[in-house]
Every structure is written in C-alpha cells, then in structure tokens.
PDB file of N, CA and C in Angstrom:
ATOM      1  N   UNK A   1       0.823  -1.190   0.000  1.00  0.00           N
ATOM      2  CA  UNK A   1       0.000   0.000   0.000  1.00  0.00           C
ATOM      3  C   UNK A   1       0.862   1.246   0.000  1.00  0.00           C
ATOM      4  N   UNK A   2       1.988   1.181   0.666  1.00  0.00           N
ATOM      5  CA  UNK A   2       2.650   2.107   0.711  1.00  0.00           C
ATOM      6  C   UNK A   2       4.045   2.685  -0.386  1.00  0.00           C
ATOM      7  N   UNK A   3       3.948   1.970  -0.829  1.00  0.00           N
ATOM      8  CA  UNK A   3       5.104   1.757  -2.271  1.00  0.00           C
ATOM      9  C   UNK A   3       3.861   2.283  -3.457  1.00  0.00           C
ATOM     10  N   UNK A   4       2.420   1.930  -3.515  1.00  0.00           N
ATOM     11  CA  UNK A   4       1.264   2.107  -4.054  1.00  0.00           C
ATOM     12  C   UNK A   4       1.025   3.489  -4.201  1.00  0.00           C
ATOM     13  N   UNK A   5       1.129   3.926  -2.966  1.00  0.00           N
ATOM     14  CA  UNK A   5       0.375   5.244  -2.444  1.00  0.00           C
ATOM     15  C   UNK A   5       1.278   6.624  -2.848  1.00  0.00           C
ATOM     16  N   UNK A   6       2.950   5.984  -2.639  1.00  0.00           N
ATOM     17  CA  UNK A   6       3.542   6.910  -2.558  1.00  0.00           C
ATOM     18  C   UNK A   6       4.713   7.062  -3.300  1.00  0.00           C
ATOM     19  N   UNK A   7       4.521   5.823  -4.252  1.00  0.00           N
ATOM     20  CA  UNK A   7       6.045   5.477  -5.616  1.00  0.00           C
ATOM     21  C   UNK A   7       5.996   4.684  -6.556  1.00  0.00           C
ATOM     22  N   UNK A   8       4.120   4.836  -7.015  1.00  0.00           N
ATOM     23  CA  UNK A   8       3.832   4.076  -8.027  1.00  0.00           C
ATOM     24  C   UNK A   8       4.087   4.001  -9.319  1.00  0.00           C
ATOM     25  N   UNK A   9       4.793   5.013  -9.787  1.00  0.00           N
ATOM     26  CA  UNK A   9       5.485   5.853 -10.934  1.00  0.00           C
ATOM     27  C   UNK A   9       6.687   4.463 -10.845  1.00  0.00           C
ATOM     28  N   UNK A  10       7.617   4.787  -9.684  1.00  0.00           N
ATOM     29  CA  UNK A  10       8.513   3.915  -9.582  1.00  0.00           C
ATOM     30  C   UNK A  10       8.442   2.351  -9.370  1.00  0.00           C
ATOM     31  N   UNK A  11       6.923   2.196  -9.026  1.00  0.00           N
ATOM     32  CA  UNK A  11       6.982   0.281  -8.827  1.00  0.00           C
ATOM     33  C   UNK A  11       6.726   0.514 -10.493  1.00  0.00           C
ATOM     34  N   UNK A  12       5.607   0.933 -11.650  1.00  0.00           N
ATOM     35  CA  UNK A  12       5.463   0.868 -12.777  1.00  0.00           C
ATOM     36  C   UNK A  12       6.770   0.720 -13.753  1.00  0.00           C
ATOM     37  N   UNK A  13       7.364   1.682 -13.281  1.00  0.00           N
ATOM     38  CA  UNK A  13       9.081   1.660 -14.401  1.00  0.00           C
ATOM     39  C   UNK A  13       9.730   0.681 -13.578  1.00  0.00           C
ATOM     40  N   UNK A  14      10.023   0.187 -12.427  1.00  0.00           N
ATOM     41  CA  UNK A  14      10.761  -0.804 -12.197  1.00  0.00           C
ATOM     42  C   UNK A  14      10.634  -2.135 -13.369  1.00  0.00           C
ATOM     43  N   UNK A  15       8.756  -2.585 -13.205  1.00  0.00           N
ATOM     44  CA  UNK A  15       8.017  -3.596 -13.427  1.00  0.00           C
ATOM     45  C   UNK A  15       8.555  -3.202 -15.380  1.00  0.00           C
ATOM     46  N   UNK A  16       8.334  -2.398 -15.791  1.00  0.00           N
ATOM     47  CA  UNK A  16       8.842  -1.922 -17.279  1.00  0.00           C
ATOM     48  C   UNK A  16      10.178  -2.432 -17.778  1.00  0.00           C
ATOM     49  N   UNK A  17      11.103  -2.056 -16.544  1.00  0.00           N
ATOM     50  CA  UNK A  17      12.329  -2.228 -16.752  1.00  0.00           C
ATOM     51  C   UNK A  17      12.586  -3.957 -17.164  1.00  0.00           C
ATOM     52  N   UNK A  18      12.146  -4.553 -16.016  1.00  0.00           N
ATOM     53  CA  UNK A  18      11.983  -5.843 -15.863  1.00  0.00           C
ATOM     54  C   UNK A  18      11.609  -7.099 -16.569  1.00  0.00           C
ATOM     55  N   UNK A  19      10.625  -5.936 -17.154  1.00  0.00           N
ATOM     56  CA  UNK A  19       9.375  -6.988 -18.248  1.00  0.00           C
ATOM     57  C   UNK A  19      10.807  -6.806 -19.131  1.00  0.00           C
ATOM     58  N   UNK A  20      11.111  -5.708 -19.545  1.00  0.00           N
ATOM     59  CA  UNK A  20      12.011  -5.533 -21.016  1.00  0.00           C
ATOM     60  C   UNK A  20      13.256  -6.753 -20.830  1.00  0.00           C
ATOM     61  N   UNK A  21      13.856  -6.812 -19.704  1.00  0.00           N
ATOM     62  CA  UNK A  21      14.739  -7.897 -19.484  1.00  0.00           C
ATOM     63  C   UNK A  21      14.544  -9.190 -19.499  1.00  0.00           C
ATOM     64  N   UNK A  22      13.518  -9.777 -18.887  1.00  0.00           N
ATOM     65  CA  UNK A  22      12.760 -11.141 -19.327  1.00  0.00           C
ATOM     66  C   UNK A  22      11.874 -11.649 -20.607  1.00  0.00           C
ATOM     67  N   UNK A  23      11.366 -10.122 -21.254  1.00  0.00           N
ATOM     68  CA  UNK A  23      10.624 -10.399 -22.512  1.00  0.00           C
ATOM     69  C   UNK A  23       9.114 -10.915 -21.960  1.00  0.00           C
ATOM     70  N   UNK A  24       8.602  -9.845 -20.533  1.00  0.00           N
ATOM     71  CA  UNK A  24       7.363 -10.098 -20.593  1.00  0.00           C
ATOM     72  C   UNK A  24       6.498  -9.066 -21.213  1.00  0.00           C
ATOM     73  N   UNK A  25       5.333  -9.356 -21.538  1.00  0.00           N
ATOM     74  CA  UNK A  25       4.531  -8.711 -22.263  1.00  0.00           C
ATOM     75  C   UNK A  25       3.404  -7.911 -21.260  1.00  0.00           C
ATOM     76  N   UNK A  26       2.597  -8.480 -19.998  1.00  0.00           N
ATOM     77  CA  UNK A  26       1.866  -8.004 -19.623  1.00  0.00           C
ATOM     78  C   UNK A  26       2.220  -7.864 -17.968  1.00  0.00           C
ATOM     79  N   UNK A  27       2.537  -7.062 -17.041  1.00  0.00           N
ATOM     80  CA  UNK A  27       2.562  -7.034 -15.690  1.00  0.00           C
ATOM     81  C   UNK A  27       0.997  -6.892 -14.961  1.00  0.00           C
ATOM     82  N   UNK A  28       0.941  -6.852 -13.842  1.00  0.00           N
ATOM     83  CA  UNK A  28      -0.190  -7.143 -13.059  1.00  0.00           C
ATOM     84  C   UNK A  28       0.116  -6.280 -11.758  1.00  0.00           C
ATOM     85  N   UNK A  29      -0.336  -5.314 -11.510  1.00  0.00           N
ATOM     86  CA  UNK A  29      -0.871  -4.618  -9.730  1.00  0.00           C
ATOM     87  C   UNK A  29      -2.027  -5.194  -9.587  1.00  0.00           C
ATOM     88  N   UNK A  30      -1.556  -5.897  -8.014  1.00  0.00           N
ATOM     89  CA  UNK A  30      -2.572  -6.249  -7.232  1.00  0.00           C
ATOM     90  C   UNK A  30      -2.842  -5.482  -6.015  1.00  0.00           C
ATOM     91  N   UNK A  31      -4.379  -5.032  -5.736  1.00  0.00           N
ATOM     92  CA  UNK A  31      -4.723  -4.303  -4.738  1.00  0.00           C
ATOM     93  C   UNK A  31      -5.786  -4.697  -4.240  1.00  0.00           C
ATOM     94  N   UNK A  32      -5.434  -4.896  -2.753  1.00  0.00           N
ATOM     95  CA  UNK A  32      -6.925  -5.446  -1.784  1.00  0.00           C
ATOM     96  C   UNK A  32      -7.918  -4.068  -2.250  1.00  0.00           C
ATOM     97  N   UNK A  33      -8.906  -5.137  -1.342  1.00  0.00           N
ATOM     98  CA  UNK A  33     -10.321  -4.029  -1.932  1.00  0.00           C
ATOM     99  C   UNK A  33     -10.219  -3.536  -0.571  1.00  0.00           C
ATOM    100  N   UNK A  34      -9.519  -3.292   0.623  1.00  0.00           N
ATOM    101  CA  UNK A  34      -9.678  -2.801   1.574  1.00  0.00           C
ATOM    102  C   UNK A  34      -8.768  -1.049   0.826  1.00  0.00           C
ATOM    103  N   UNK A  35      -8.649  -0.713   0.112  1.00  0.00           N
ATOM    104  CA  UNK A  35      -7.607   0.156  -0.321  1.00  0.00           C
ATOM    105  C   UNK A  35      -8.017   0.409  -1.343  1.00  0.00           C
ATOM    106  N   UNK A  36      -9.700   1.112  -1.276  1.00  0.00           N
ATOM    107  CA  UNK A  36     -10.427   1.768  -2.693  1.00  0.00           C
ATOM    108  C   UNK A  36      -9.677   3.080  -2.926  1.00  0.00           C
ATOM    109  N   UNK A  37      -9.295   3.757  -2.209  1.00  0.00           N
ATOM    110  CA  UNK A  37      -8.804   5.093  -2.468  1.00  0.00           C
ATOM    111  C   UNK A  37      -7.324   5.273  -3.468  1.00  0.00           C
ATOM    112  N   UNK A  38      -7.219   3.993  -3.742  1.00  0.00           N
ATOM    113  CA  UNK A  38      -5.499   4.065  -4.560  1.00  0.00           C
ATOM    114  C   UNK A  38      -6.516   3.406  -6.129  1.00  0.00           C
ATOM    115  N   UNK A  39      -7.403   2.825  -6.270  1.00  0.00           N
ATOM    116  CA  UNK A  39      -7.667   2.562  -7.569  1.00  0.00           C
ATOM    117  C   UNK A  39      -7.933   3.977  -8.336  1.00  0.00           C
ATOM    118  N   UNK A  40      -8.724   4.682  -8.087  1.00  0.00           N
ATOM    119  CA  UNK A  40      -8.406   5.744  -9.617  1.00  0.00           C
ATOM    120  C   UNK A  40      -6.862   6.324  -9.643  1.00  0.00           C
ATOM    121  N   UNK A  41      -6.280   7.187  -8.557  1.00  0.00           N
ATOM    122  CA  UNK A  41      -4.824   7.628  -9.107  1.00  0.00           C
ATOM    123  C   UNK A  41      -4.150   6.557  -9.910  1.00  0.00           C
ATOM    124  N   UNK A  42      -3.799   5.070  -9.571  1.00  0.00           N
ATOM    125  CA  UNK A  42      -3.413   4.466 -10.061  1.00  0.00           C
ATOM    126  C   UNK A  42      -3.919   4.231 -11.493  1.00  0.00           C
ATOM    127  N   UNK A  43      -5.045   3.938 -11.781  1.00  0.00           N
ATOM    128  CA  UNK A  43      -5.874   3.752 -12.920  1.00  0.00           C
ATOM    129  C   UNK A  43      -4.674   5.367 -13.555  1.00  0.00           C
ATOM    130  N   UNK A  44      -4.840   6.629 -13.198  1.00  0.00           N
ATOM    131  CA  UNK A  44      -4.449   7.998 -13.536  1.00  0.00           C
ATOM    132  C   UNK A  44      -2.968   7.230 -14.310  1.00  0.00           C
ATOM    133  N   UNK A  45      -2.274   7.578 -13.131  1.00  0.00           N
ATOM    134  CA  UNK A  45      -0.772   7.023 -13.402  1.00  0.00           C
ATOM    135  C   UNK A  45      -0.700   5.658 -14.315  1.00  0.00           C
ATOM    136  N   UNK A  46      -1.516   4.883 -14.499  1.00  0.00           N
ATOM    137  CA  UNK A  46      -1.347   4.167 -15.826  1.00  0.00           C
ATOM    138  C   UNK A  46      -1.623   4.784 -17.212  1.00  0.00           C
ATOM    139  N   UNK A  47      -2.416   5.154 -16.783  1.00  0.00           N
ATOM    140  CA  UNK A  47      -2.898   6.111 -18.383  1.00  0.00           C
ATOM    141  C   UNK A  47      -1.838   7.148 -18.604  1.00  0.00           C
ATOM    142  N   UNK A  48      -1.847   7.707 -17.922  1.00  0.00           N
ATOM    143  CA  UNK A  48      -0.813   8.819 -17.860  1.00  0.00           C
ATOM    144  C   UNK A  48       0.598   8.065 -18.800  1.00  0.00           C
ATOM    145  N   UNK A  49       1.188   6.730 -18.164  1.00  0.00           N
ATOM    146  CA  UNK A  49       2.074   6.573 -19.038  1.00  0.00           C
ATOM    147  C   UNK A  49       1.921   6.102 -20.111  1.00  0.00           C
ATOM    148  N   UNK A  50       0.694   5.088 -20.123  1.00  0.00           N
ATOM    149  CA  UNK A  50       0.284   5.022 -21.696  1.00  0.00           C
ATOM    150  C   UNK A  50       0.621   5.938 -22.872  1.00  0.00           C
ATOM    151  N   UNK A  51      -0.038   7.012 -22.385  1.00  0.00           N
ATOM    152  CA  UNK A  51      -0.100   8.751 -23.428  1.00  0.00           C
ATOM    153  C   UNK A  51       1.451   8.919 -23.594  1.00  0.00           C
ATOM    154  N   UNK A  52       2.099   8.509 -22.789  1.00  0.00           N
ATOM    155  CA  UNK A  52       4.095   9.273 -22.500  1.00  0.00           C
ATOM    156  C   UNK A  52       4.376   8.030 -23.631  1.00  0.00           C
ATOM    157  N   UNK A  53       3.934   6.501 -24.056  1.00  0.00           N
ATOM    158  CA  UNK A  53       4.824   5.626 -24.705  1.00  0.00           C
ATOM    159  C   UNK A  53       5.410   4.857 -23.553  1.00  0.00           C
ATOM    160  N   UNK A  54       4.868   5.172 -22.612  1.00  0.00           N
ATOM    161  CA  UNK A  54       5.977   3.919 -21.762  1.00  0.00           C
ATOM    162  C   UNK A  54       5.235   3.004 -21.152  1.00  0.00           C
ATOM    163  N   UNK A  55       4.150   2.728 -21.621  1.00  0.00           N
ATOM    164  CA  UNK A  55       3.360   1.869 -21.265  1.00  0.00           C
ATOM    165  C   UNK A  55       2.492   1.403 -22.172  1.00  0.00           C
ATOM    166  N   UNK A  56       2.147   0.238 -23.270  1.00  0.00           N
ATOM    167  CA  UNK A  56       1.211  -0.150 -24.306  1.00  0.00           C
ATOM    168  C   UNK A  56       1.937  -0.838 -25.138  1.00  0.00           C
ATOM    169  N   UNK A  57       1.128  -0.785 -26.403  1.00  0.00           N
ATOM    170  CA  UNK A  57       2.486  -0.809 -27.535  1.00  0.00           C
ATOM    171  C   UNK A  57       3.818  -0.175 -27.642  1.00  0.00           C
ATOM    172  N   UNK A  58       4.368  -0.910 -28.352  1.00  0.00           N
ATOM    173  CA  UNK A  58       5.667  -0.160 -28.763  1.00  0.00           C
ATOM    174  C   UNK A  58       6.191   0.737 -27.435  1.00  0.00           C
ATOM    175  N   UNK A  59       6.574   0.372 -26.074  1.00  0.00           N
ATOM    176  CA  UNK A  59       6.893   1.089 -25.371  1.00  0.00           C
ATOM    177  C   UNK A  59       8.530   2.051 -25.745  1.00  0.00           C
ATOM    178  N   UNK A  60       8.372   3.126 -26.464  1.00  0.00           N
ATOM    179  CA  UNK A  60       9.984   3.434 -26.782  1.00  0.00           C
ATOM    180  C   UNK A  60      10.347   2.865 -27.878  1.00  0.00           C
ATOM    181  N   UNK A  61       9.174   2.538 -28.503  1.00  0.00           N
ATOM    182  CA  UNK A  61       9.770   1.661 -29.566  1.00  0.00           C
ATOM    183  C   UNK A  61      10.346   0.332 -29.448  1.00  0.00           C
ATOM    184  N   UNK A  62      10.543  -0.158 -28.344  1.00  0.00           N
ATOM    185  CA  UNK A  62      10.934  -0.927 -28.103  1.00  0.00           C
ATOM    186  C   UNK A  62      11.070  -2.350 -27.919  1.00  0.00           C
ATOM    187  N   UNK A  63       9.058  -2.556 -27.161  1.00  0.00           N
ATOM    188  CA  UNK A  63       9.229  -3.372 -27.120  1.00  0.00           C
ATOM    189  C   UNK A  63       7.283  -3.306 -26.803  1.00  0.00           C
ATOM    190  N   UNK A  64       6.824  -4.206 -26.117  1.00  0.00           N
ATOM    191  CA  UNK A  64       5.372  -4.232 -26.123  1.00  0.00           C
ATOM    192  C   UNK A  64       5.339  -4.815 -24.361  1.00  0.00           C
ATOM    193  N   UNK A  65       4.379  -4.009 -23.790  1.00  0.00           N
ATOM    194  CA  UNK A  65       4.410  -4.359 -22.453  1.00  0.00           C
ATOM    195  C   UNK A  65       2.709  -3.166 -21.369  1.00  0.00           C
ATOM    196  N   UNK A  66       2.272  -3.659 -20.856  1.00  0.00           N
ATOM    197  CA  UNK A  66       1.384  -3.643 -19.999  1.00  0.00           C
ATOM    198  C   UNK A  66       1.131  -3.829 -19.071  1.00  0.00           C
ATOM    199  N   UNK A  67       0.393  -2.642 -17.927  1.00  0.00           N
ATOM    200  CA  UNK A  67      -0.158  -3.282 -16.876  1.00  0.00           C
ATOM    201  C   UNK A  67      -1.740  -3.349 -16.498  1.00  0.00           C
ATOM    202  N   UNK A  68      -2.056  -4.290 -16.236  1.00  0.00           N
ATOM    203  CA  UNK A  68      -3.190  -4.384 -15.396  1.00  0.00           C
ATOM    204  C   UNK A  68      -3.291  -4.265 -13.783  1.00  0.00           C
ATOM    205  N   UNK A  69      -4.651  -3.254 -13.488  1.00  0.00           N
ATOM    206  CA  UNK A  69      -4.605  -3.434 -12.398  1.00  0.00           C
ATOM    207  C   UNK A  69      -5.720  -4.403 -11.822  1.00  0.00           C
ATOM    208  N   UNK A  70      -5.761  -5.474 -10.688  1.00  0.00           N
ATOM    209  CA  UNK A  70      -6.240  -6.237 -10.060  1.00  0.00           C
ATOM    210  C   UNK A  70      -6.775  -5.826  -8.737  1.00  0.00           C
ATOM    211  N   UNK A  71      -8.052  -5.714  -8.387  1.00  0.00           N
ATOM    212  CA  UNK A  71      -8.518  -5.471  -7.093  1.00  0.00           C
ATOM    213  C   UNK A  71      -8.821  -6.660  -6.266  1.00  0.00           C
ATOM    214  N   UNK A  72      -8.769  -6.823  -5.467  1.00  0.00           N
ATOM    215  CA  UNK A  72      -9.664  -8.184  -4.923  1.00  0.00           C
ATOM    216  C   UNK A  72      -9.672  -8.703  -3.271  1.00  0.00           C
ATOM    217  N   UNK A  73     -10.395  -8.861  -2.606  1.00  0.00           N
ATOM    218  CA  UNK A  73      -9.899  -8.878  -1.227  1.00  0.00           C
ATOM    219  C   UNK A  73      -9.014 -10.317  -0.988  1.00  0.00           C
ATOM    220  N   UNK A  74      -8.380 -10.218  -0.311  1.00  0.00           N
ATOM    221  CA  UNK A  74      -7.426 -11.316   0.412  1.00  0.00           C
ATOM    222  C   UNK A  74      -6.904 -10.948   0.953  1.00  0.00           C
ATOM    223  N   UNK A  75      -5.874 -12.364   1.376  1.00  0.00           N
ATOM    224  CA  UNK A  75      -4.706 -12.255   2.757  1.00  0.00           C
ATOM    225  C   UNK A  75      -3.643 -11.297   2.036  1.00  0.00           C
ATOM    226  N   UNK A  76      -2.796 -10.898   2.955  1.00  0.00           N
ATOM    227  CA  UNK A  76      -1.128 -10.316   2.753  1.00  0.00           C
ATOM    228  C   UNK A  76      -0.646 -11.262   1.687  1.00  0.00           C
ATOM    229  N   UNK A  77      -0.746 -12.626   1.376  1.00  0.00           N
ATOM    230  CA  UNK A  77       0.198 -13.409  -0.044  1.00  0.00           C
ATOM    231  C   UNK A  77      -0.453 -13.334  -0.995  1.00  0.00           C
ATOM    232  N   UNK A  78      -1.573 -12.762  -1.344  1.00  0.00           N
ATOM    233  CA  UNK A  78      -2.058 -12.491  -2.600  1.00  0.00           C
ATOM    234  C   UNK A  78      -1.516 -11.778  -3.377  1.00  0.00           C
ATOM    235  N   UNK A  79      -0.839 -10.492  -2.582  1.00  0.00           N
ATOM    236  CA  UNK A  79      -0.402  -9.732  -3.573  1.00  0.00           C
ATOM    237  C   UNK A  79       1.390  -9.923  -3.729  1.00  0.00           C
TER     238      UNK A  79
END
C-alpha cells in the first residue's frame, strides 16, 4: 500500500524495466479491496504513461508491455 500510495510511478518503471529484461509482455498490480482510495490515481498514473509511450504498444519503440490493475480482497500473499 505504501510503495502504491507513494512510488507508483517507480513500482510501474521498475516492473517496465523488468518486463524488457525477461521479454514479458503483460505485468499485473494487485490491490486489496480494503484500499479503494489508490484505484483511480493508479488507474491515472497508468494512463498517464500510456499517453508518455511507456506503457502499451511499442513502449519506446521498443518493445510491447502492460499493466493491469487487479482489485480483490485477500490475505497479505495475494499480492
């Protein structure tokens, strides 16, 4: 929640960075449903990089990569 709340820019480009090194195509944020107040900024900050190229197709030209976000209630190992 707190990496969520306050450096989601930075978990997103980490997860970017990452995908580009393994050759994944789609990443996944998971967020309890106890923590409605982080789904729209987040929803924001995805779109947001969409529009920049660093998130969708062709990220940079580079390469192809995505995130989804996941709500759902559970324990602490879900996410």
């Amino acid at each position: 929640r707190e990496l969520l709340s306050l450096h989601a820019d930075h978990v997103i480009e980490g997860m970017t960075v990452a995908a580009f090194a393994v050759g994944a195509t789609r990443g996944f944020l998971y967020l309890r449903a106890e923590y409605p107040f982080l789904v729209a900024p987040l929803l924001a900050k995805l779109d947001e990089r969409r529009r920049a190229g660093l998130l969708g197709n062709s990220v940079r030209g580079a390469f192809d990569f995505d995130v989804e976000l996941r709500v759902g209630a559970g324990a602490y190992v879900c996410g």
